[in-house]
PDB file of N, CA and C in Angstrom:
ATOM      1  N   UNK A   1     -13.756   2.739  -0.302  1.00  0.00           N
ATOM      2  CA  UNK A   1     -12.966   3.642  -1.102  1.00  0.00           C
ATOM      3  C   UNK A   1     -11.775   2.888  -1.667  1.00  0.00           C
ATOM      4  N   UNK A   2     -11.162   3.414  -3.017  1.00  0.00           N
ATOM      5  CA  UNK A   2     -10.152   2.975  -3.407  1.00  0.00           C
ATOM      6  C   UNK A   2      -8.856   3.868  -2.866  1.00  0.00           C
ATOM      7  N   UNK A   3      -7.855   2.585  -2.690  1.00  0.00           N
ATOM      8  CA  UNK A   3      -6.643   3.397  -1.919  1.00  0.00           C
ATOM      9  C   UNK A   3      -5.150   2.984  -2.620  1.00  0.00           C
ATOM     10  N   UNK A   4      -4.565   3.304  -2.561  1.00  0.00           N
ATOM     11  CA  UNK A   4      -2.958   3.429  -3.183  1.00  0.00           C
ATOM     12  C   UNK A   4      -2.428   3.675  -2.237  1.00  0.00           C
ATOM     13  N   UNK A   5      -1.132   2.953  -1.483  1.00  0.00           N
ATOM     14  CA  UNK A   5      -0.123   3.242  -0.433  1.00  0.00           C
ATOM     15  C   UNK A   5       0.579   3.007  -1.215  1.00  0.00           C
ATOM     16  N   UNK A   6       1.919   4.084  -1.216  1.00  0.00           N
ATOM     17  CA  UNK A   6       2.912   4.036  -1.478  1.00  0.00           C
ATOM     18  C   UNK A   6       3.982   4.223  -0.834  1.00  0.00           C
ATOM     19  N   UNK A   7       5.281   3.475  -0.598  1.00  0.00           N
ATOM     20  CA  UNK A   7       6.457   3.670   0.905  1.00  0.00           C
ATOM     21  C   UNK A   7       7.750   4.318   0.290  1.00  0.00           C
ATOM     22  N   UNK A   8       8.088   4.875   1.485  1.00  0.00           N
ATOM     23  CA  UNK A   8       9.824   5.134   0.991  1.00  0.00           C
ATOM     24  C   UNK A   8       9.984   5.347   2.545  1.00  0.00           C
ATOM     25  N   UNK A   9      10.807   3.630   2.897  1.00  0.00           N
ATOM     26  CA  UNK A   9      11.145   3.966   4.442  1.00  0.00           C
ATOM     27  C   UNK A   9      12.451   3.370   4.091  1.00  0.00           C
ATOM     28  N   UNK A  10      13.115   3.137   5.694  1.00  0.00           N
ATOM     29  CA  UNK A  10      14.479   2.310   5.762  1.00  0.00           C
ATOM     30  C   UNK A  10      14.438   0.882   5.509  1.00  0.00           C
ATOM     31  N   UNK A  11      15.469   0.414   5.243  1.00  0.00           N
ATOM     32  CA  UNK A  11      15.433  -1.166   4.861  1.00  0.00           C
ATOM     33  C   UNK A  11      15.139  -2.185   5.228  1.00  0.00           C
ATOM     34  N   UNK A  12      15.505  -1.655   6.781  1.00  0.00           N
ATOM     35  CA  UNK A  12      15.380  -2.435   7.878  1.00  0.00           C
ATOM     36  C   UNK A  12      13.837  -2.475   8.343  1.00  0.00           C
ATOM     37  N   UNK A  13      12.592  -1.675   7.831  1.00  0.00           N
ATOM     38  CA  UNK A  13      11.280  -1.703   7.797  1.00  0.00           C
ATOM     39  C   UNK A  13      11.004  -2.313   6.945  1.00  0.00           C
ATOM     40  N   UNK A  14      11.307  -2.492   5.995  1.00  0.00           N
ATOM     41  CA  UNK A  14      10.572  -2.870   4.196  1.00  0.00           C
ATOM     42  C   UNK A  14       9.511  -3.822   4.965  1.00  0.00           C
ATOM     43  N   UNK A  15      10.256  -5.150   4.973  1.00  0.00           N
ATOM     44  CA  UNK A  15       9.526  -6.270   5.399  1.00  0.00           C
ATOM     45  C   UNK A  15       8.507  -6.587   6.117  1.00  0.00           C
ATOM     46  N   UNK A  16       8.947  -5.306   7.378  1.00  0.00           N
ATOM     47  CA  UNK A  16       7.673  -5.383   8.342  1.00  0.00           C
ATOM     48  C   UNK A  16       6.336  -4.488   7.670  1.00  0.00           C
ATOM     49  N   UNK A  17       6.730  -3.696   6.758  1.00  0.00           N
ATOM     50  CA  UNK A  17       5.790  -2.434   6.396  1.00  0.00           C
ATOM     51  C   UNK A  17       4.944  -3.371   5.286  1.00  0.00           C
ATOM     52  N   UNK A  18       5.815  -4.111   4.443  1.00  0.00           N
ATOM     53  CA  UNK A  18       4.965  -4.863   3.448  1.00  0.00           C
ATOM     54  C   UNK A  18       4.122  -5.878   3.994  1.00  0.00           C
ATOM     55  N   UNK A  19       4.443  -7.080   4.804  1.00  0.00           N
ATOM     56  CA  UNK A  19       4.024  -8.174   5.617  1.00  0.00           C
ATOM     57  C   UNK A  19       2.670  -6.818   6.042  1.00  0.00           C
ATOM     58  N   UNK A  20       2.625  -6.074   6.821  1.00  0.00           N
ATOM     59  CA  UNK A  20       1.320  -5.438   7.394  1.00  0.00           C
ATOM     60  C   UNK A  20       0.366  -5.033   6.092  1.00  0.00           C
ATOM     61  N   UNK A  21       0.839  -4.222   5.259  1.00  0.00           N
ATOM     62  CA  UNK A  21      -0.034  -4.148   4.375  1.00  0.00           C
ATOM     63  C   UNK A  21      -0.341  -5.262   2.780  1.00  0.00           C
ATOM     64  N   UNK A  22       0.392  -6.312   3.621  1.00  0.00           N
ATOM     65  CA  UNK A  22      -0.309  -7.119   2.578  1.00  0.00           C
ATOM     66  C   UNK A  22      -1.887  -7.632   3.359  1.00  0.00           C
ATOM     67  N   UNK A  23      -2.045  -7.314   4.340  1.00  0.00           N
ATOM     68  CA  UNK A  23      -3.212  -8.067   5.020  1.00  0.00           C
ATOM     69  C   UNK A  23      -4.261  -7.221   4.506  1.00  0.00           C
ATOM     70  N   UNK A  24      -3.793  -5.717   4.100  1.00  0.00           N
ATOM     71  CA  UNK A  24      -5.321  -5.039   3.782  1.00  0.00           C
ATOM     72  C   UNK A  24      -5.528  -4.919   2.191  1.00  0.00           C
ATOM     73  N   UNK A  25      -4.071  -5.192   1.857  1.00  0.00           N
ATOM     74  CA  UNK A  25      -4.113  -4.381   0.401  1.00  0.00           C
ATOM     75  C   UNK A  25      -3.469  -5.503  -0.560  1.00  0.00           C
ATOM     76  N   UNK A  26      -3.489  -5.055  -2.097  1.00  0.00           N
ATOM     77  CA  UNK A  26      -2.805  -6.296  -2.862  1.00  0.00           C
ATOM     78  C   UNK A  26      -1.112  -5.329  -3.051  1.00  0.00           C
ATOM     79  N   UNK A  27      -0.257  -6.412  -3.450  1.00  0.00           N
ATOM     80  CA  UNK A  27       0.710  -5.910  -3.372  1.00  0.00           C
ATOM     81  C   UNK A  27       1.067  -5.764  -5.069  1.00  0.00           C
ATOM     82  N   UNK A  28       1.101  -4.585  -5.787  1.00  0.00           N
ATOM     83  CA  UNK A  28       0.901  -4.556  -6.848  1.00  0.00           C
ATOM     84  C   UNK A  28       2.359  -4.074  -7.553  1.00  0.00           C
ATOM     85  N   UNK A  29       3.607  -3.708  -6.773  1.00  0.00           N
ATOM     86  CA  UNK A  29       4.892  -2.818  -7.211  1.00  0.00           C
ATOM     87  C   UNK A  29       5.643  -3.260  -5.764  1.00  0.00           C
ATOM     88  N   UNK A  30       6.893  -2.716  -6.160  1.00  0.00           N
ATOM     89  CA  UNK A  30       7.784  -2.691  -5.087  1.00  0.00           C
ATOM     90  C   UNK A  30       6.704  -1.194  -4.925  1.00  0.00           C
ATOM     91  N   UNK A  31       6.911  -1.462  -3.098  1.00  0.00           N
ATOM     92  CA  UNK A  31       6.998  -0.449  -2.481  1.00  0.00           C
ATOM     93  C   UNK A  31       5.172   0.158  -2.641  1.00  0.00           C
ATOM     94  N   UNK A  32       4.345  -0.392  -3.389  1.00  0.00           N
ATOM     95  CA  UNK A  32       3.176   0.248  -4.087  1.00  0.00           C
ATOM     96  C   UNK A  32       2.267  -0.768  -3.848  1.00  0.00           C
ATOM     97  N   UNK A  33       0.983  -0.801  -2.903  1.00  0.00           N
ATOM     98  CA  UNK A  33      -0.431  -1.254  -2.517  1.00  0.00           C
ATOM     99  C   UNK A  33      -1.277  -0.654  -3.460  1.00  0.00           C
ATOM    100  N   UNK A  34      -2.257  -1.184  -3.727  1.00  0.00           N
ATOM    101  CA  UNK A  34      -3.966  -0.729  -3.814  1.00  0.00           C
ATOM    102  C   UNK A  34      -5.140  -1.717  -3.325  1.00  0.00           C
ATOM    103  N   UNK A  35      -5.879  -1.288  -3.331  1.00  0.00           N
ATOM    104  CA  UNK A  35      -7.311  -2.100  -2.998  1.00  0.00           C
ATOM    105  C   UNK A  35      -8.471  -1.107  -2.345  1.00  0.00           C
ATOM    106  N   UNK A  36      -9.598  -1.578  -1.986  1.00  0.00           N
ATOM    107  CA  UNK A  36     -10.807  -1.275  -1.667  1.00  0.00           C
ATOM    108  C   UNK A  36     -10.460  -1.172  -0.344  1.00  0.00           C
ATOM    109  N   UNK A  37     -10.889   0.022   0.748  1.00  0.00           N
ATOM    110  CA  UNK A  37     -10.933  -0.426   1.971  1.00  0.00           C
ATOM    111  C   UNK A  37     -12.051   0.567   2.492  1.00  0.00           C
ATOM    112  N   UNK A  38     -13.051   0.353   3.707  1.00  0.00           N
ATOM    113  CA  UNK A  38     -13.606   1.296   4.327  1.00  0.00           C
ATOM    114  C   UNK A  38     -12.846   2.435   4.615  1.00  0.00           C
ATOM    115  N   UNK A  39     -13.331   3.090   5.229  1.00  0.00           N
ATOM    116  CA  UNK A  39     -12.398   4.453   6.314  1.00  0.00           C
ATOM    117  C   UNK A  39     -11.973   3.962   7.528  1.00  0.00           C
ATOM    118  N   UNK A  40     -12.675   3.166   8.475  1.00  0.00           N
ATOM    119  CA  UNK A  40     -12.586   2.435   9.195  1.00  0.00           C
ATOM    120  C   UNK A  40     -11.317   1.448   9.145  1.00  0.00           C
ATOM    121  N   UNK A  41     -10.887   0.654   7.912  1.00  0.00           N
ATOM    122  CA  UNK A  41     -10.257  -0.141   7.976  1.00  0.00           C
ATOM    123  C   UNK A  41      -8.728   1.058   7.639  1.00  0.00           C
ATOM    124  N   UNK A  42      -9.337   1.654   7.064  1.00  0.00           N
ATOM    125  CA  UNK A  42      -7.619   2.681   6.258  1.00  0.00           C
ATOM    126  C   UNK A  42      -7.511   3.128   7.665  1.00  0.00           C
ATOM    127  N   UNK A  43      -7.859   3.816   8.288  1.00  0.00           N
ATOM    128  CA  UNK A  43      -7.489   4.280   9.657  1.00  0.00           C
ATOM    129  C   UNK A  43      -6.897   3.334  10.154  1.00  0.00           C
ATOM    130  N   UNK A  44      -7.271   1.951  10.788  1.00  0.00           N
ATOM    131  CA  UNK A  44      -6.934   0.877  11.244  1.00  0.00           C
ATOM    132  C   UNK A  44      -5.148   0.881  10.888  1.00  0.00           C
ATOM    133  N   UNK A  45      -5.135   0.556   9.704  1.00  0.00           N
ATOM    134  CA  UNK A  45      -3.631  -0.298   8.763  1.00  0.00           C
ATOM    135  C   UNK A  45      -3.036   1.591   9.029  1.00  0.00           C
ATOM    136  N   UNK A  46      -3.544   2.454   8.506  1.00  0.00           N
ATOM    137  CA  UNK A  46      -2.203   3.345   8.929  1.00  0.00           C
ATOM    138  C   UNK A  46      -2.164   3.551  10.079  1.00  0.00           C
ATOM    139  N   UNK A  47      -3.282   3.330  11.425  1.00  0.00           N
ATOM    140  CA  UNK A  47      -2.183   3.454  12.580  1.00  0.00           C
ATOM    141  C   UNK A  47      -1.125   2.272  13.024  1.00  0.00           C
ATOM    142  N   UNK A  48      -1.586   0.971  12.617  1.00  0.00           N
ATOM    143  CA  UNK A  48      -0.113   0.287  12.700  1.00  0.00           C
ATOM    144  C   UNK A  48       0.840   0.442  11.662  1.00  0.00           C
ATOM    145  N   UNK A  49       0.597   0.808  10.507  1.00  0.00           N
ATOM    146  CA  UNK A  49       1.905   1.285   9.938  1.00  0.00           C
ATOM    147  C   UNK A  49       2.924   2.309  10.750  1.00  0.00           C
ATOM    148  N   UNK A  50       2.006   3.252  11.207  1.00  0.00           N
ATOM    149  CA  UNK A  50       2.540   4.849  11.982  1.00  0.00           C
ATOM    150  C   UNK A  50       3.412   4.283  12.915  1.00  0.00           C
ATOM    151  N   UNK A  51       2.731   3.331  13.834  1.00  0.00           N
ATOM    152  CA  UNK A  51       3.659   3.124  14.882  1.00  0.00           C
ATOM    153  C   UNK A  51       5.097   2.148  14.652  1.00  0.00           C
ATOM    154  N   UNK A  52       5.257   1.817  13.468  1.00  0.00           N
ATOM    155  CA  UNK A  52       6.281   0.886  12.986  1.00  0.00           C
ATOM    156  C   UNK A  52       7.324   2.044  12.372  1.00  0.00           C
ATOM    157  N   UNK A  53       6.887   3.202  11.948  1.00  0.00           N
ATOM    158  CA  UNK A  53       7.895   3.686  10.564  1.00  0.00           C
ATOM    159  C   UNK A  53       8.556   5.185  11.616  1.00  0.00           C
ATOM    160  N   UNK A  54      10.051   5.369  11.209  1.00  0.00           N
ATOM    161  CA  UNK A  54       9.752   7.044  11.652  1.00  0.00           C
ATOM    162  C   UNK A  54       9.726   7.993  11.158  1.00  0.00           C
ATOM    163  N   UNK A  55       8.887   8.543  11.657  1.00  0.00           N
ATOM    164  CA  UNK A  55       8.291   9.633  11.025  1.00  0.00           C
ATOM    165  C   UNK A  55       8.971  11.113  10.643  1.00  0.00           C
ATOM    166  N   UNK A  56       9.947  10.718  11.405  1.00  0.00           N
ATOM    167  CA  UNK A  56      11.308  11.707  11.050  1.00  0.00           C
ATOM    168  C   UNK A  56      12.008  11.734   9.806  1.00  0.00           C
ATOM    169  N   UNK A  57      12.252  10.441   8.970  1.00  0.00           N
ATOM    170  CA  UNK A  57      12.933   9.497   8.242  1.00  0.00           C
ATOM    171  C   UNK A  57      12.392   8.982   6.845  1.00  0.00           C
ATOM    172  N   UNK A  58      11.203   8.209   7.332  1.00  0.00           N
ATOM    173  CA  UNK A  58      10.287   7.280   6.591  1.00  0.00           C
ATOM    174  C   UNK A  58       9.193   8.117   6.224  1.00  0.00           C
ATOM    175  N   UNK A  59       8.494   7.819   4.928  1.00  0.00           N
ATOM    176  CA  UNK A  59       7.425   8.830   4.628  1.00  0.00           C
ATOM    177  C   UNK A  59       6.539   7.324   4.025  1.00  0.00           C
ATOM    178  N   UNK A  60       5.076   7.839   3.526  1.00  0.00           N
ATOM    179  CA  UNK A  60       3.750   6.949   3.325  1.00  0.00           C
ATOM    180  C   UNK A  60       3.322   7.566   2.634  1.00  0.00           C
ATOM    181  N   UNK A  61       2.613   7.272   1.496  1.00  0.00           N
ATOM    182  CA  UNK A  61       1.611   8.266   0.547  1.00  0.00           C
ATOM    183  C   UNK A  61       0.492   7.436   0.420  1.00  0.00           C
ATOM    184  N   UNK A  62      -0.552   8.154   0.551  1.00  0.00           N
ATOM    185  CA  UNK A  62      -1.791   7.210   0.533  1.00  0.00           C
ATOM    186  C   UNK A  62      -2.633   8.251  -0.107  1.00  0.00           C
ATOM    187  N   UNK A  63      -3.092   7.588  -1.232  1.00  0.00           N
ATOM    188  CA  UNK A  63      -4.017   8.478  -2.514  1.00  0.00           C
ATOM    189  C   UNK A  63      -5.182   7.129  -2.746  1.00  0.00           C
ATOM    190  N   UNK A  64      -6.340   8.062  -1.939  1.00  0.00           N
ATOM    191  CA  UNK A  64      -7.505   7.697  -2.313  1.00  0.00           C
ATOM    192  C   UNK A  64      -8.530   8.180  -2.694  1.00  0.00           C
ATOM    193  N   UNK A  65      -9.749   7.590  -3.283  1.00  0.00           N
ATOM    194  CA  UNK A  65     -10.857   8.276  -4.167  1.00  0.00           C
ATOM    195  C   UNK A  65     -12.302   7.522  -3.933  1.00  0.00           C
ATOM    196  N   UNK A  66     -13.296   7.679  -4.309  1.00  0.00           N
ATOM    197  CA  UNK A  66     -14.618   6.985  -3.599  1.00  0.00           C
ATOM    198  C   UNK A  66     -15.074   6.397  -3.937  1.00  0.00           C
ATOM    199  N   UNK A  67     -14.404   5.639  -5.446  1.00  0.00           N
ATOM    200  CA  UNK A  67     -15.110   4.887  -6.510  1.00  0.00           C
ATOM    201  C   UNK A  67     -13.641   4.324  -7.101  1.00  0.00           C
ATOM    202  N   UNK A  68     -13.313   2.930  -6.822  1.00  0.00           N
ATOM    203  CA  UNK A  68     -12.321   2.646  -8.109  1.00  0.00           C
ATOM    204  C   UNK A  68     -12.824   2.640  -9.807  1.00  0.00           C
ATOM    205  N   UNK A  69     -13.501   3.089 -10.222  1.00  0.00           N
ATOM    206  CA  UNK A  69     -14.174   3.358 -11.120  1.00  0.00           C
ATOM    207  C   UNK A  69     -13.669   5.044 -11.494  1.00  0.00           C
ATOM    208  N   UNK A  70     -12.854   5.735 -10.632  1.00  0.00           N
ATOM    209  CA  UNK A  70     -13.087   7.206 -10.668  1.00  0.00           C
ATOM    210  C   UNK A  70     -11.740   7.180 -11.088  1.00  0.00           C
ATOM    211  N   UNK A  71     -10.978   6.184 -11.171  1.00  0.00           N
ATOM    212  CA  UNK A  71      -9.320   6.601 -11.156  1.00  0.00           C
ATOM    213  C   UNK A  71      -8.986   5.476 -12.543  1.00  0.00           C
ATOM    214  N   UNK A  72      -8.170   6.556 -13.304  1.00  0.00           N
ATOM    215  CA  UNK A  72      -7.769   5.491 -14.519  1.00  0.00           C
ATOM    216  C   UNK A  72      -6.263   5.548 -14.069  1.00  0.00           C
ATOM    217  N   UNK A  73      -6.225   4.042 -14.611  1.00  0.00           N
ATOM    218  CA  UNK A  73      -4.741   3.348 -14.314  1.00  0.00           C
ATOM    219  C   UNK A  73      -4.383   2.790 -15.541  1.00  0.00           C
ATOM    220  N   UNK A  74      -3.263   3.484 -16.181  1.00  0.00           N
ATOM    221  CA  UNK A  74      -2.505   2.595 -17.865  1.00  0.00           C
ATOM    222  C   UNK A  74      -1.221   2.417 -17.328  1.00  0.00           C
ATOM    223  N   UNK A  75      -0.732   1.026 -17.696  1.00  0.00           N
ATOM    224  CA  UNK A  75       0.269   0.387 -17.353  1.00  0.00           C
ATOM    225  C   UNK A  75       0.972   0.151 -18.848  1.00  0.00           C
ATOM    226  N   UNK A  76       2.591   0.595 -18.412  1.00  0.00           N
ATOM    227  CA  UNK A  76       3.465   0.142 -19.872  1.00  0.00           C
ATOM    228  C   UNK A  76       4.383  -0.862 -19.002  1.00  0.00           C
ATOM    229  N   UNK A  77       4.272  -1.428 -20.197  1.00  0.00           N
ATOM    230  CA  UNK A  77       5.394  -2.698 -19.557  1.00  0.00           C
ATOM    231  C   UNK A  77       4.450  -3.988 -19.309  1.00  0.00           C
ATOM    232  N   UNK A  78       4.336  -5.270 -18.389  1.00  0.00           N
ATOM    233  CA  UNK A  78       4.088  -5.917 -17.905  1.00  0.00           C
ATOM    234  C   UNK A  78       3.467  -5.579 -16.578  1.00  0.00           C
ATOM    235  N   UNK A  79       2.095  -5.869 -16.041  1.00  0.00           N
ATOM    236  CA  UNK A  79       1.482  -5.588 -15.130  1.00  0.00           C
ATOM    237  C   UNK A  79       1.782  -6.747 -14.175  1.00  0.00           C
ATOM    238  N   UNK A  80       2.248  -6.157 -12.884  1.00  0.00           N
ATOM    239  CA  UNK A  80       2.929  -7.084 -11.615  1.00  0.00           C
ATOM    240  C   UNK A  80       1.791  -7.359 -10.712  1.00  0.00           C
ATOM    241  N   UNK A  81       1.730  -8.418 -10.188  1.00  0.00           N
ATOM    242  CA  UNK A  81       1.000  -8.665  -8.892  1.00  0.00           C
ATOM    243  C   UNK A  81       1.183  -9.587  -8.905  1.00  0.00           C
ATOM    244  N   UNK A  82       2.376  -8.830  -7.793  1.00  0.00           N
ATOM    245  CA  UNK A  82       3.155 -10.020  -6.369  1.00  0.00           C
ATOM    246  C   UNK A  82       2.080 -10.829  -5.842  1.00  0.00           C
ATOM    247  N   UNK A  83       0.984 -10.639  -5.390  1.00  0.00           N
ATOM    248  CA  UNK A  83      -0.098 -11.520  -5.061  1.00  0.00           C
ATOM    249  C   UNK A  83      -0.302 -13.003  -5.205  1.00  0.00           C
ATOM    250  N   UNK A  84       0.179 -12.860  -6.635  1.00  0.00           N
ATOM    251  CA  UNK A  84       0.082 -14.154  -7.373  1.00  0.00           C
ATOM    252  C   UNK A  84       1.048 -14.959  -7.845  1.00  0.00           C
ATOM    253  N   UNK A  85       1.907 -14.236  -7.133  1.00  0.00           N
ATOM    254  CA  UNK A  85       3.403 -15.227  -7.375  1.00  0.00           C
ATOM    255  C   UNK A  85       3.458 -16.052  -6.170  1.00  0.00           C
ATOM    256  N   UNK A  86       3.524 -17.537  -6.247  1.00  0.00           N
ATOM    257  CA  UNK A  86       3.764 -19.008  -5.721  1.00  0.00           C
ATOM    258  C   UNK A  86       5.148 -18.488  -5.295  1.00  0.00           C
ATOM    259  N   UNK A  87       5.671 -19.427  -4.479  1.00  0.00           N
ATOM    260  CA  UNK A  87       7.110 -19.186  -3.898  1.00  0.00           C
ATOM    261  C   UNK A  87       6.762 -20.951  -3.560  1.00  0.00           C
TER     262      UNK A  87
END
């Protein structure tokens, strides 16, 4: 399935929340994932996200669909992916 995470936590998470989901997902925006993942694997990455963020505080949006083929995406501006930026 195709997936979209999107964050709005504390500051003091950013780093750890991004570093985890760069392992499943591409990093495409501040704050904004997508990629392909089983169910299996999305379960996986949000329960270690869950146990990192609070849930009191910190919120997660995760919008997915069963076909990246099913979701249109138009971009204004310059299309980002951090992915591919060298450091």
């Amino acid at each position: 399935m195709y997936v979209i995470i999107t964050y709005d936590i504390s500051e003091k998470k950013v780093s750890v929340v991004n570093k985890l989901l760069k392992k499943y997902l591409t990093w495409t925006q501040n704050s904004v994932f997508e990629g392909n993942l089983s169910v299996g694997v999305l379960k996986k990455c949000l329960m270690e996200v869950s146990r990192i963020i609070d849930k009191e505080k910190d919120s997660i949006y995760i919008f997915s669909v069963e076909r990246e083929q099913n979701i249109k995406k138009e971009i204004i501006g310059i299309e980002k992916n951090y992915d591919d930026i060298i450091l």
